[in-house]
PDB file of N, CA and C in Angstrom:
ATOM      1  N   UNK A   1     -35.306 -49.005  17.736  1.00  0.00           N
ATOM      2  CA  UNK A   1     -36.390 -48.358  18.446  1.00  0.00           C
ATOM      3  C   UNK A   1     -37.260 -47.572  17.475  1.00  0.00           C
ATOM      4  N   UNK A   2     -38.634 -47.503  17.545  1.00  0.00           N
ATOM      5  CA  UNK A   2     -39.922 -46.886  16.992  1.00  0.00           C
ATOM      6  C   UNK A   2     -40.465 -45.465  17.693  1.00  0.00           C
ATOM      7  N   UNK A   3     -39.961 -44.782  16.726  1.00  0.00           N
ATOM      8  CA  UNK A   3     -40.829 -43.397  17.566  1.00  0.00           C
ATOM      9  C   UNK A   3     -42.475 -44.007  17.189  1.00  0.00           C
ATOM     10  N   UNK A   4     -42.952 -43.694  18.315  1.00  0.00           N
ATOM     11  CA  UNK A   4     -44.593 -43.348  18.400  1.00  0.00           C
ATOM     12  C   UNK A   4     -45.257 -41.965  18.697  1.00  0.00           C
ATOM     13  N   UNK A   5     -46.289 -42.382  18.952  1.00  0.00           N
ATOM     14  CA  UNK A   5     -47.643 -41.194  18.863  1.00  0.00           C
ATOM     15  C   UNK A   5     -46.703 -39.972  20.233  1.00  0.00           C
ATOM     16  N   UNK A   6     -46.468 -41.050  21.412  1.00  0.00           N
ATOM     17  CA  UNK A   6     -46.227 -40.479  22.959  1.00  0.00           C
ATOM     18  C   UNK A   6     -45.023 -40.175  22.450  1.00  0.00           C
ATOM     19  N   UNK A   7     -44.229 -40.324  21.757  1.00  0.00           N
ATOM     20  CA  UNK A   7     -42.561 -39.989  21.879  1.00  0.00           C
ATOM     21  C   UNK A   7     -42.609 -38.559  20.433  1.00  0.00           C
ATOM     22  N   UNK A   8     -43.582 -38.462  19.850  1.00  0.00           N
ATOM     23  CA  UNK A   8     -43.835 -37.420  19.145  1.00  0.00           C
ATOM     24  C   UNK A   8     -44.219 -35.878  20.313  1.00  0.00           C
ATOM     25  N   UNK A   9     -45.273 -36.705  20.876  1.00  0.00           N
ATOM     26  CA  UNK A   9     -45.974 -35.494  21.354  1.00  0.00           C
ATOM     27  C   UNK A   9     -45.031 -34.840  22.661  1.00  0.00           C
ATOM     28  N   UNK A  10     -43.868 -36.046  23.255  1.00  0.00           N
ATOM     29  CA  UNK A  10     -42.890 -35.397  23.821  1.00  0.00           C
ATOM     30  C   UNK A  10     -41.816 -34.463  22.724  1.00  0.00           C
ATOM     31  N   UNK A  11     -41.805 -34.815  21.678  1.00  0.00           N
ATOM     32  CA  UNK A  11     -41.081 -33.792  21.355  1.00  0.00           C
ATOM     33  C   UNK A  11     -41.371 -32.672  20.403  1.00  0.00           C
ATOM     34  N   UNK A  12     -42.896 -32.813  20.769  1.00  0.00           N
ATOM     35  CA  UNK A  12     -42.993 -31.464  19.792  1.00  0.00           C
ATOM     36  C   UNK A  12     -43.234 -30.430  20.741  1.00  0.00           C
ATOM     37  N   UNK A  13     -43.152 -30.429  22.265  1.00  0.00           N
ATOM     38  CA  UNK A  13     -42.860 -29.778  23.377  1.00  0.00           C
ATOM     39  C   UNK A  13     -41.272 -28.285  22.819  1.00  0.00           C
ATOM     40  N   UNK A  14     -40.412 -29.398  22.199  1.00  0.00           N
ATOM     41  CA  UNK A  14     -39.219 -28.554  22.071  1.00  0.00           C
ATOM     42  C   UNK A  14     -39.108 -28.298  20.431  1.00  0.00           C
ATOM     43  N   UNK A  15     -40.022 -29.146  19.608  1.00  0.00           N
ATOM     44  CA  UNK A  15     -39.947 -28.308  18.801  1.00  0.00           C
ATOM     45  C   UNK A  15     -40.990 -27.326  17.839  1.00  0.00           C
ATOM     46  N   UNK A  16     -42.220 -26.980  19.145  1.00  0.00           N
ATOM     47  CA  UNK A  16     -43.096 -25.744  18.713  1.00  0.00           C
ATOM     48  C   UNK A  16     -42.150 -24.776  18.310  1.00  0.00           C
ATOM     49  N   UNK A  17     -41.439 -24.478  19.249  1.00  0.00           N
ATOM     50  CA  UNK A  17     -40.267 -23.166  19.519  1.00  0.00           C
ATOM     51  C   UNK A  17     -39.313 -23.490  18.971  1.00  0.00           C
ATOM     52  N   UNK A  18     -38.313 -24.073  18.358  1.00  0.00           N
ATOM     53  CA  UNK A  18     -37.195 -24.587  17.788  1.00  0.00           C
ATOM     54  C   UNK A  18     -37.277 -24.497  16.341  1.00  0.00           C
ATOM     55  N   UNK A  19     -37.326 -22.800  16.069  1.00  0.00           N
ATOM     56  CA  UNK A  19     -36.901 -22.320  14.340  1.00  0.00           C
ATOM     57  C   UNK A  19     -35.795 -22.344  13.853  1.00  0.00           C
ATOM     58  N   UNK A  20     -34.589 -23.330  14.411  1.00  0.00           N
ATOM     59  CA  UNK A  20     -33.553 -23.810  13.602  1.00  0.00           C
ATOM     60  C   UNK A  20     -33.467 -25.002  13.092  1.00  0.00           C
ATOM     61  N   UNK A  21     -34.764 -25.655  13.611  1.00  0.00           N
ATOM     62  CA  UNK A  21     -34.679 -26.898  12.571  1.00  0.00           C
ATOM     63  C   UNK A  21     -35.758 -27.253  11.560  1.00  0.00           C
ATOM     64  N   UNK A  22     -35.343 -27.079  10.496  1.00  0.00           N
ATOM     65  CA  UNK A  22     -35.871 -26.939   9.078  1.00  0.00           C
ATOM     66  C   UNK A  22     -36.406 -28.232   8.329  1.00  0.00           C
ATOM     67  N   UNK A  23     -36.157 -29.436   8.861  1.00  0.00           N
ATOM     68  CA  UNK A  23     -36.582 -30.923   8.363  1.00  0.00           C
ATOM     69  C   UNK A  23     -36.596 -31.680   9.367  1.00  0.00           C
ATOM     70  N   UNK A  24     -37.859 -32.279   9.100  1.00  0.00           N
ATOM     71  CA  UNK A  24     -38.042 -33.808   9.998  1.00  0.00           C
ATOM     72  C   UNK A  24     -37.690 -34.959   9.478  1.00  0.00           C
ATOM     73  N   UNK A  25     -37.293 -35.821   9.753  1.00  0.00           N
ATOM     74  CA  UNK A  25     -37.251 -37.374   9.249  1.00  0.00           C
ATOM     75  C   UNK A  25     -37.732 -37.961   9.971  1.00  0.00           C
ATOM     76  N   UNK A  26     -38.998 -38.282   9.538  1.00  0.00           N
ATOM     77  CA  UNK A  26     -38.968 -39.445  10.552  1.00  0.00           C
ATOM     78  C   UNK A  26     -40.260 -40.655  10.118  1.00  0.00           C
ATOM     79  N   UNK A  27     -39.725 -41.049   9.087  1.00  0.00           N
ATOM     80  CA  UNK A  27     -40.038 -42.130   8.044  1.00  0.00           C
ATOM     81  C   UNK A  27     -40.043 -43.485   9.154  1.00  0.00           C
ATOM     82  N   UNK A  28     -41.090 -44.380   8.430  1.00  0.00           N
ATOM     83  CA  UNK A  28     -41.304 -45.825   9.145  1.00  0.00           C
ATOM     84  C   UNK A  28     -41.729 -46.135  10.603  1.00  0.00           C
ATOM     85  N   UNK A  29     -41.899 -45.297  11.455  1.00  0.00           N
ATOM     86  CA  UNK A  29     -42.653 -45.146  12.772  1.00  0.00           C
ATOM     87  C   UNK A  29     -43.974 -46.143  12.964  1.00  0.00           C
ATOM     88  N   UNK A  30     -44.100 -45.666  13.991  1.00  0.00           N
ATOM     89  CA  UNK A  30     -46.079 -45.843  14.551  1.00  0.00           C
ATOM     90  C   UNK A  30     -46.216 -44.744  15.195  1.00  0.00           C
ATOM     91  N   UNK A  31     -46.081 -43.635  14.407  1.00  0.00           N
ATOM     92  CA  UNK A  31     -47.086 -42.110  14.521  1.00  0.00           C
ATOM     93  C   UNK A  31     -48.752 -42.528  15.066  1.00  0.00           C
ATOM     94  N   UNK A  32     -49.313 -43.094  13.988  1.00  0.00           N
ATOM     95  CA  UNK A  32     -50.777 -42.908  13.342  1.00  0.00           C
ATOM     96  C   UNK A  32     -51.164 -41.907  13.424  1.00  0.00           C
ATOM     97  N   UNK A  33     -52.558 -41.808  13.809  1.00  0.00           N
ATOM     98  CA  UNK A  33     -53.459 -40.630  13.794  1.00  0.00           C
ATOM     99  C   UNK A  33     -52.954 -39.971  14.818  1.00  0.00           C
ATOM    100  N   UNK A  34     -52.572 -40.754  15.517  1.00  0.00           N
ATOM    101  CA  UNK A  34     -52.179 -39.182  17.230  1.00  0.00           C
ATOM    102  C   UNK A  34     -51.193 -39.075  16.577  1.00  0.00           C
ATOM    103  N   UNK A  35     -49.967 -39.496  16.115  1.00  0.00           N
ATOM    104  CA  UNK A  35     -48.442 -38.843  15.823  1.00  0.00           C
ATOM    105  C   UNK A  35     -48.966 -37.552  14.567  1.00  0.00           C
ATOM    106  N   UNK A  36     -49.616 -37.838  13.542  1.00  0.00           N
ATOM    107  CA  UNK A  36     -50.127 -36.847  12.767  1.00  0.00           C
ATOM    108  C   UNK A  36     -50.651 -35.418  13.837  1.00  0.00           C
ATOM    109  N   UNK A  37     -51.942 -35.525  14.413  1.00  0.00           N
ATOM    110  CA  UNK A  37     -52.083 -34.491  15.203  1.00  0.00           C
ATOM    111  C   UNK A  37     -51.512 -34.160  15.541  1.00  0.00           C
ATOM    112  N   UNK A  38     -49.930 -34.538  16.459  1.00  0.00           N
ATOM    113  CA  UNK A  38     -48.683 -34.039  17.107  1.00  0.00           C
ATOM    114  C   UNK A  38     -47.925 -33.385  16.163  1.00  0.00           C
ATOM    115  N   UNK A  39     -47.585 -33.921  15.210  1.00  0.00           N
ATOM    116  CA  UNK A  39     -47.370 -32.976  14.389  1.00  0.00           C
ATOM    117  C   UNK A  39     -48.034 -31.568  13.152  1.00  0.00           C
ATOM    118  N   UNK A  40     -49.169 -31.896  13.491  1.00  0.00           N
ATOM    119  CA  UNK A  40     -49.945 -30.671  13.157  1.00  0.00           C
ATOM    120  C   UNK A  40     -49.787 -29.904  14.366  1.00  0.00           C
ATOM    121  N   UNK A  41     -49.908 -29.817  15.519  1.00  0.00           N
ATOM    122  CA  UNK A  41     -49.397 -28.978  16.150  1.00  0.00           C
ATOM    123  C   UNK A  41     -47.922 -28.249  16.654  1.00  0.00           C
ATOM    124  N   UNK A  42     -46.953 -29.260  15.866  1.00  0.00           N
ATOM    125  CA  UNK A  42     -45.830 -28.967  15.681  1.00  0.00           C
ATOM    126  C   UNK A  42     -45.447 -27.843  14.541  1.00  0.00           C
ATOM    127  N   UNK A  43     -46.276 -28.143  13.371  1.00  0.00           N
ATOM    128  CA  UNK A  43     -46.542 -27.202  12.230  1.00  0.00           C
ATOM    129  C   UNK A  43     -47.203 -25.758  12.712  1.00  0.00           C
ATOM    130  N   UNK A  44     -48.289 -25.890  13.644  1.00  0.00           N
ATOM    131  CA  UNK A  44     -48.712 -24.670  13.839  1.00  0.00           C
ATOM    132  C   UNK A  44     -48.028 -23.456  14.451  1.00  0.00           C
ATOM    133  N   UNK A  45     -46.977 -24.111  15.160  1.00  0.00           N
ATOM    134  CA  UNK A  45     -45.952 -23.147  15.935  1.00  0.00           C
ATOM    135  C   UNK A  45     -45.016 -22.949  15.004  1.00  0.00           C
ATOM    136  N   UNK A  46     -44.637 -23.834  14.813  1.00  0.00           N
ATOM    137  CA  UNK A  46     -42.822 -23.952  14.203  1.00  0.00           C
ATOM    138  C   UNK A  46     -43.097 -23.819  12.719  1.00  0.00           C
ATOM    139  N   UNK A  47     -42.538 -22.312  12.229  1.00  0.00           N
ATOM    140  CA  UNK A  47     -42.727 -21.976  10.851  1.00  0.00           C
ATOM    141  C   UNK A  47     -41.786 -22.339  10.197  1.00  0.00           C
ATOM    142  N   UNK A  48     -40.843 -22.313  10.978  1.00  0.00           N
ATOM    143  CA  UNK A  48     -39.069 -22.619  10.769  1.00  0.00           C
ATOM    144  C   UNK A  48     -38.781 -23.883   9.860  1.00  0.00           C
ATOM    145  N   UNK A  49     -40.031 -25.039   9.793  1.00  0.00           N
ATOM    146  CA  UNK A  49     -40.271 -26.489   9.110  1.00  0.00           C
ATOM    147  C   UNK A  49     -40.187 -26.096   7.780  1.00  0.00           C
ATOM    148  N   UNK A  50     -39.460 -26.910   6.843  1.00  0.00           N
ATOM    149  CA  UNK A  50     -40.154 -26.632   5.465  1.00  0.00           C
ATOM    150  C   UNK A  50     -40.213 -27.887   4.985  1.00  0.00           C
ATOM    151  N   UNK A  51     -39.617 -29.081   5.722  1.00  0.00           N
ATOM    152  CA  UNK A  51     -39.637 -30.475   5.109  1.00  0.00           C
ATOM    153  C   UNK A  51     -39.918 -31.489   6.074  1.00  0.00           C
ATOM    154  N   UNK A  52     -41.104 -32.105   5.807  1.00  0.00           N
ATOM    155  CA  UNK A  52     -41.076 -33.502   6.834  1.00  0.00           C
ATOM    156  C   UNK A  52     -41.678 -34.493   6.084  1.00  0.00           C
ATOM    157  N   UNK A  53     -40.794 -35.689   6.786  1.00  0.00           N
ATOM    158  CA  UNK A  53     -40.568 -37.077   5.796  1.00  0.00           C
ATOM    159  C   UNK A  53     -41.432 -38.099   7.014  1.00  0.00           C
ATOM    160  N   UNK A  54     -43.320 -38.064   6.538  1.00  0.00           N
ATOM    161  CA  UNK A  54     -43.308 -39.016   7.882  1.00  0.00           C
ATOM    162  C   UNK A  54     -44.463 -40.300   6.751  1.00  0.00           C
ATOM    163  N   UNK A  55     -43.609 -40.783   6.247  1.00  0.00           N
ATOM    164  CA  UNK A  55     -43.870 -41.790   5.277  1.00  0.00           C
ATOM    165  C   UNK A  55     -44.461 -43.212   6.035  1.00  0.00           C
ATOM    166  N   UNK A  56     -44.945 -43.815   5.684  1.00  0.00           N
ATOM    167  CA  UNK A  56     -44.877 -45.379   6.266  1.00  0.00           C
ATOM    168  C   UNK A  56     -45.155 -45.203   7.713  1.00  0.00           C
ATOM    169  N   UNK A  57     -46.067 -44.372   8.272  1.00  0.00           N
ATOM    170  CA  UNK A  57     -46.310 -44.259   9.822  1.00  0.00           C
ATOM    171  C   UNK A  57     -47.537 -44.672   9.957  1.00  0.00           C
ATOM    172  N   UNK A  58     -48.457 -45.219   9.041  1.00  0.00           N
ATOM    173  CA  UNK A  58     -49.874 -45.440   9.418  1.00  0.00           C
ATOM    174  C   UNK A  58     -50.586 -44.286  10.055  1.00  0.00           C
ATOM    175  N   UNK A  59     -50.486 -43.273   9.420  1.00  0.00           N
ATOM    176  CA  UNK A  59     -51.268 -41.987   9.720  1.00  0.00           C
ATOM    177  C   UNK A  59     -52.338 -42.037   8.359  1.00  0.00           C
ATOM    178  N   UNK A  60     -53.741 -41.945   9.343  1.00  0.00           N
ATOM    179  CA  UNK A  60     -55.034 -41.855   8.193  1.00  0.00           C
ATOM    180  C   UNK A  60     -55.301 -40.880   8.093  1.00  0.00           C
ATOM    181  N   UNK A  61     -56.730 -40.856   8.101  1.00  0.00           N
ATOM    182  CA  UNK A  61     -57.081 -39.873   7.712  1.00  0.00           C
ATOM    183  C   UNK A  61     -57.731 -38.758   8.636  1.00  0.00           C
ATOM    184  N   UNK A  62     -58.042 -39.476  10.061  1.00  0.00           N
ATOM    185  CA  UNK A  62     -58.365 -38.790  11.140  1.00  0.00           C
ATOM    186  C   UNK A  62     -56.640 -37.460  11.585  1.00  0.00           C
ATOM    187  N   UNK A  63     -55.640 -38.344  11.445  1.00  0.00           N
ATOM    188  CA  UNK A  63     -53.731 -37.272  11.509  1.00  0.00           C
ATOM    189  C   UNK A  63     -53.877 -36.899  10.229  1.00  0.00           C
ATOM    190  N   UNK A  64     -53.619 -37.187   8.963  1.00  0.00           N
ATOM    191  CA  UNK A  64     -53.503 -36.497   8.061  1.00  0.00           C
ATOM    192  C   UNK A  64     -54.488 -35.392   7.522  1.00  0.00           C
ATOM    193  N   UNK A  65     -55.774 -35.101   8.387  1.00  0.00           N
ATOM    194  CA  UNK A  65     -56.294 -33.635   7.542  1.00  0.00           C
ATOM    195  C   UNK A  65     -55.935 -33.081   8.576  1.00  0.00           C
ATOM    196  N   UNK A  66     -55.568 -32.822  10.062  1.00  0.00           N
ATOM    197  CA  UNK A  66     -54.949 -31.480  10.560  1.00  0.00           C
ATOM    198  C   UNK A  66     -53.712 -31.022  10.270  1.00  0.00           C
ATOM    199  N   UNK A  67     -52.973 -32.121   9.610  1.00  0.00           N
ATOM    200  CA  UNK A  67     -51.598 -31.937   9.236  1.00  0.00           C
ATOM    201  C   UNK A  67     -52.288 -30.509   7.948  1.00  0.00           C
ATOM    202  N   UNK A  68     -53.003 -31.477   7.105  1.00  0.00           N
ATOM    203  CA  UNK A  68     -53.279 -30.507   5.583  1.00  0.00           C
ATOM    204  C   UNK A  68     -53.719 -29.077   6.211  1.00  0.00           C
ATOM    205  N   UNK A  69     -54.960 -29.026   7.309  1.00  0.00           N
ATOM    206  CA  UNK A  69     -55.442 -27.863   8.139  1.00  0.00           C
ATOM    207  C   UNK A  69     -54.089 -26.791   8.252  1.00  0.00           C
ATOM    208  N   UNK A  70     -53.864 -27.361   8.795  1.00  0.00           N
ATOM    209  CA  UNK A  70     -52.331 -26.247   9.219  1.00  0.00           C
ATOM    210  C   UNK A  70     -51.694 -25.546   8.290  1.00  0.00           C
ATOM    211  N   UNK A  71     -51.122 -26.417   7.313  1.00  0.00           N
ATOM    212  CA  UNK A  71     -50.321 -26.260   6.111  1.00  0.00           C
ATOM    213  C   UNK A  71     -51.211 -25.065   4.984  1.00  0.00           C
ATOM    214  N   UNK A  72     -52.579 -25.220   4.684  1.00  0.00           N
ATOM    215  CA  UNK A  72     -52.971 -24.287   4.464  1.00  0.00           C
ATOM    216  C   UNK A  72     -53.275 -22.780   5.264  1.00  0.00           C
ATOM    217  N   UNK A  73     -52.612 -22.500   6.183  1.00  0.00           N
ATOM    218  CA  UNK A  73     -52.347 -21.220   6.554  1.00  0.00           C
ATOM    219  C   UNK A  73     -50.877 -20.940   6.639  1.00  0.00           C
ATOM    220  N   UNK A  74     -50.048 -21.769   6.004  1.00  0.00           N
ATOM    221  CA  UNK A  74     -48.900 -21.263   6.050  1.00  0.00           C
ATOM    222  C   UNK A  74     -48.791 -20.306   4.478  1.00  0.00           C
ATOM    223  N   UNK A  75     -47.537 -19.151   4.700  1.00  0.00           N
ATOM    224  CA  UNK A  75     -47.716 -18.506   3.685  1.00  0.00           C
ATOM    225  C   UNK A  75     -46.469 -19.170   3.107  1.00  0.00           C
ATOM    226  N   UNK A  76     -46.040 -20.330   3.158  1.00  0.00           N
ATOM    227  CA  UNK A  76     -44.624 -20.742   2.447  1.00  0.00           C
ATOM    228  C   UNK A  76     -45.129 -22.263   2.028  1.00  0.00           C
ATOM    229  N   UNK A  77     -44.455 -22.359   0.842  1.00  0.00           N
ATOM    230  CA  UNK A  77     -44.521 -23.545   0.202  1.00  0.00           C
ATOM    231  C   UNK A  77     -43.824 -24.602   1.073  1.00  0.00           C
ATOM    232  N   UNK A  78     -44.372 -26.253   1.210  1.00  0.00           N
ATOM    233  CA  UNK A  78     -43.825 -27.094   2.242  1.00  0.00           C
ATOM    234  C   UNK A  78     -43.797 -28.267   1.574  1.00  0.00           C
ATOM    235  N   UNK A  79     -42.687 -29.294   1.811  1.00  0.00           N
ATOM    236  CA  UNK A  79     -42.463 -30.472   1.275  1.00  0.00           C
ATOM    237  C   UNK A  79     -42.640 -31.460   2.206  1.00  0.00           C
ATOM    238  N   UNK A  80     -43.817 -32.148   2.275  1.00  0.00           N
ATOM    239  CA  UNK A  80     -44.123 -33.749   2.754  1.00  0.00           C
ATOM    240  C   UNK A  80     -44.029 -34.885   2.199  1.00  0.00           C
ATOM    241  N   UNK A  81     -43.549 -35.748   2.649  1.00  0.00           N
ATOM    242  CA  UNK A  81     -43.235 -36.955   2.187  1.00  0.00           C
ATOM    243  C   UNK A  81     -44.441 -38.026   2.965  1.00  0.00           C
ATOM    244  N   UNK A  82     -45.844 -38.552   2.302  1.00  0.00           N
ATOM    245  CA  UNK A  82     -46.781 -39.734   3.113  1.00  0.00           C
ATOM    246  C   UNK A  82     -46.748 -40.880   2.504  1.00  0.00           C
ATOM    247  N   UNK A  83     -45.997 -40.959   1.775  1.00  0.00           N
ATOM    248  CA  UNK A  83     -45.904 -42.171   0.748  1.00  0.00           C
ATOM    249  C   UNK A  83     -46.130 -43.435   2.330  1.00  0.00           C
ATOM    250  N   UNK A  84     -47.170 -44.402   1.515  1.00  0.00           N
ATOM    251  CA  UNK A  84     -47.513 -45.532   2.842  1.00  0.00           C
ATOM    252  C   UNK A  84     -48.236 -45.162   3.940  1.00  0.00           C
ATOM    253  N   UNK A  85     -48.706 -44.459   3.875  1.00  0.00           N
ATOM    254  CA  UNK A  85     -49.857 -43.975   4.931  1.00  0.00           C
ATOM    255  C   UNK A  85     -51.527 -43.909   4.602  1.00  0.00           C
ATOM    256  N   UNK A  86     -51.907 -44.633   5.078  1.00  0.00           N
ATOM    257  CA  UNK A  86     -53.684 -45.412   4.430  1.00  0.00           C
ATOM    258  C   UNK A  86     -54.361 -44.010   4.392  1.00  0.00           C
ATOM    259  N   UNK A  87     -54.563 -43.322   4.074  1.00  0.00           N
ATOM    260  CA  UNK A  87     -55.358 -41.845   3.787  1.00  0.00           C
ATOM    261  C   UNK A  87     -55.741 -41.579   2.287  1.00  0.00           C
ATOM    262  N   UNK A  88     -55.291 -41.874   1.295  1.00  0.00           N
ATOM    263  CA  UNK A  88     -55.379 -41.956   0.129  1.00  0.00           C
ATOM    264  C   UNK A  88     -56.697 -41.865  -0.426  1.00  0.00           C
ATOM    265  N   UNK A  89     -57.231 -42.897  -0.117  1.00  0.00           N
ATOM    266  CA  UNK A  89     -59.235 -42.958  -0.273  1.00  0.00           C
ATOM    267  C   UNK A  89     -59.784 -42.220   0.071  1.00  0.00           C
ATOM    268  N   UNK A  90     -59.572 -41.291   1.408  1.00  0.00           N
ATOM    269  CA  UNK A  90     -60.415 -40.966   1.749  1.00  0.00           C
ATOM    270  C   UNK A  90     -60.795 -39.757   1.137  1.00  0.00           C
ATOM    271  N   UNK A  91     -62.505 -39.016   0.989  1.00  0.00           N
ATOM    272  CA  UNK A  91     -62.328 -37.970   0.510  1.00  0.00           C
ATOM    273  C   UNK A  91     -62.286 -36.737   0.944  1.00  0.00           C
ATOM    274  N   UNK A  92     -62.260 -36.439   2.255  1.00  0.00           N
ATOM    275  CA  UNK A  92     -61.785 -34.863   2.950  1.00  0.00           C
ATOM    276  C   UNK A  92     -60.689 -34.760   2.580  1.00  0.00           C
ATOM    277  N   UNK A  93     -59.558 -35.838   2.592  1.00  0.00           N
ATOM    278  CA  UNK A  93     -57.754 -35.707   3.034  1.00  0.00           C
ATOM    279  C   UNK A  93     -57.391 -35.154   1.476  1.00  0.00           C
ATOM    280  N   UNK A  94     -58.479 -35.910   0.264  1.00  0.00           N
ATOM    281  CA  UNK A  94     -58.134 -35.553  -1.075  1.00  0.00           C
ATOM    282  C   UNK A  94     -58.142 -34.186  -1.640  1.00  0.00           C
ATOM    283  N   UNK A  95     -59.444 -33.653  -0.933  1.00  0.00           N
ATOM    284  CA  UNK A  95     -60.036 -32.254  -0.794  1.00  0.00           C
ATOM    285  C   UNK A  95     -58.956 -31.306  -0.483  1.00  0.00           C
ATOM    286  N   UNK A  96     -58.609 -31.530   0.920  1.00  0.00           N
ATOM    287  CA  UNK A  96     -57.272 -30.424   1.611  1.00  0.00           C
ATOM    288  C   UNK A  96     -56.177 -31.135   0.637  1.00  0.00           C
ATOM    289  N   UNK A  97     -55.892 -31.868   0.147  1.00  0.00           N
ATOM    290  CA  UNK A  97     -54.637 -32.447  -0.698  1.00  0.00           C
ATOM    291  C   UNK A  97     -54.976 -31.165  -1.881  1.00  0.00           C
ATOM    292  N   UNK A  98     -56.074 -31.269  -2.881  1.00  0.00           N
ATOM    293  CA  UNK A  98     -56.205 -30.679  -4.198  1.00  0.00           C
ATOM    294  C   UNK A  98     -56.283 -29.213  -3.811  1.00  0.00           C
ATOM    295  N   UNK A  99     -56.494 -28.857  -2.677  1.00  0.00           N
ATOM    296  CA  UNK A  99     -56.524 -27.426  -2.547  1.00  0.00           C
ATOM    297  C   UNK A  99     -54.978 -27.012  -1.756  1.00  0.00           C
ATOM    298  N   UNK A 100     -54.382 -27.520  -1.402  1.00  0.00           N
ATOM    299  CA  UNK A 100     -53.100 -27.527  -0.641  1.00  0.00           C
ATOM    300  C   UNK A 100     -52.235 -27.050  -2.309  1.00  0.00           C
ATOM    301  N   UNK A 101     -52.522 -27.794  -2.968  1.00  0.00           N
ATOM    302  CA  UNK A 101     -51.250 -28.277  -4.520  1.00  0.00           C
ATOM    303  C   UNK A 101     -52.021 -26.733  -5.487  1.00  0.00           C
ATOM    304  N   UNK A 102     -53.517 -26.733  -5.224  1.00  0.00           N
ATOM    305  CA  UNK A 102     -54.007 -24.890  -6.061  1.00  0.00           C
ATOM    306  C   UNK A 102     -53.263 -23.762  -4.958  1.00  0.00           C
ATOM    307  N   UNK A 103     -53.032 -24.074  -4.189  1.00  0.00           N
ATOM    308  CA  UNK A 103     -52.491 -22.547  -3.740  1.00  0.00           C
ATOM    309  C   UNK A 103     -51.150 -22.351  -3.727  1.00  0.00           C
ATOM    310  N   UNK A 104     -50.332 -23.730  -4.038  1.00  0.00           N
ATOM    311  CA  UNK A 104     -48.741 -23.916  -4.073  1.00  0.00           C
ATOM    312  C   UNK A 104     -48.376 -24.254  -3.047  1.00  0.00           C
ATOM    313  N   UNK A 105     -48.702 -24.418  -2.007  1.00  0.00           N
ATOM    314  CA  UNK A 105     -48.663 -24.471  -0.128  1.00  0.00           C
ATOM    315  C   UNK A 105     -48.375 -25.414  -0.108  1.00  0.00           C
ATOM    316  N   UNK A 106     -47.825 -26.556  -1.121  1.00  0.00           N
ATOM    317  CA  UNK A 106     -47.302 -27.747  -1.020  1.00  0.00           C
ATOM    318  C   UNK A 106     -46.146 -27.951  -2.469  1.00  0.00           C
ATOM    319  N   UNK A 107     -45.174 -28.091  -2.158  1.00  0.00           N
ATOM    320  CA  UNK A 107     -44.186 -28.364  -2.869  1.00  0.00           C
ATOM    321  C   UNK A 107     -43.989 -29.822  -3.532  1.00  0.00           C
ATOM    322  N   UNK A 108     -43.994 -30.756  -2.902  1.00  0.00           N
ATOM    323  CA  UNK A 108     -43.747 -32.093  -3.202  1.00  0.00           C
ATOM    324  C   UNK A 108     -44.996 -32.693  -2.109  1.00  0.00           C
ATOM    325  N   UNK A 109     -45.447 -33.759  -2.455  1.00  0.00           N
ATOM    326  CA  UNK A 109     -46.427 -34.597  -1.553  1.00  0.00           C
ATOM    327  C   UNK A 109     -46.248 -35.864  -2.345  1.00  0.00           C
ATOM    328  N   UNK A 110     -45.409 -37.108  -1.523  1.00  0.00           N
ATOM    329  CA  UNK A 110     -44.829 -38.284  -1.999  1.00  0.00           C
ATOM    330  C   UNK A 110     -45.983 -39.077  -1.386  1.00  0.00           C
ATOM    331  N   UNK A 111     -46.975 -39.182  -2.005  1.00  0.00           N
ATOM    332  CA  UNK A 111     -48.071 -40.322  -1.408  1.00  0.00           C
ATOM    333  C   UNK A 111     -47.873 -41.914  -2.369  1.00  0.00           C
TER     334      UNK A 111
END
């Protein structure tokens, strides 16, 4: 079974609020652009995150700059894993990428 966009946004219901869990996995999906947004709003609540692995989900560039949005107001360094996710080219996502890596607000970024 494939988590998607709808099976994200059901569970970031429980984990806005859920500061005991510290890593996501959830590599190889069909996120895309809505599973990205779902989890930018998963980021905005839940500080408690310091690692998510959402690699190979076909998240562009429309999910991947609110993900970056977010992440730059956190005051803690964060480890993402996008390795396989078509965003790469584009140049806003590069922008919040090069300014994410100057403020340290990103630990690892596996693109």
């Amino acid at each position: 079974n494939l988590l998607t966009a709808d099976g994200l946004w059901v569970m970031a219901e429980a984990l806005r609020a859920n500061e005991h869990v510290d890593t996501l996995r959830m590599n190889d999906n069909r996120l895309l652009d809505s599973g990205g947004r779902a989890l930018a709003s998963i980021l905005k609540y839940n500080t408690g995150l310091k690692e998510v692995n959402v690699a190979s989900n076909g998240i562009g560039p429309k999910g991947v700059v609110p993900i970056f949005k977010v992440l730059a107001r956190r005051k803690i360094a964060f480890e993402i894993w996008l390795l396989g996710n078509p965003f790469q080219n584009d140049e806003e996502s590069k922008e919040y990428l090069e300014k994410l890596e100057k403020k340290n607000r990103i630990v690892t970024v596996q693109c």
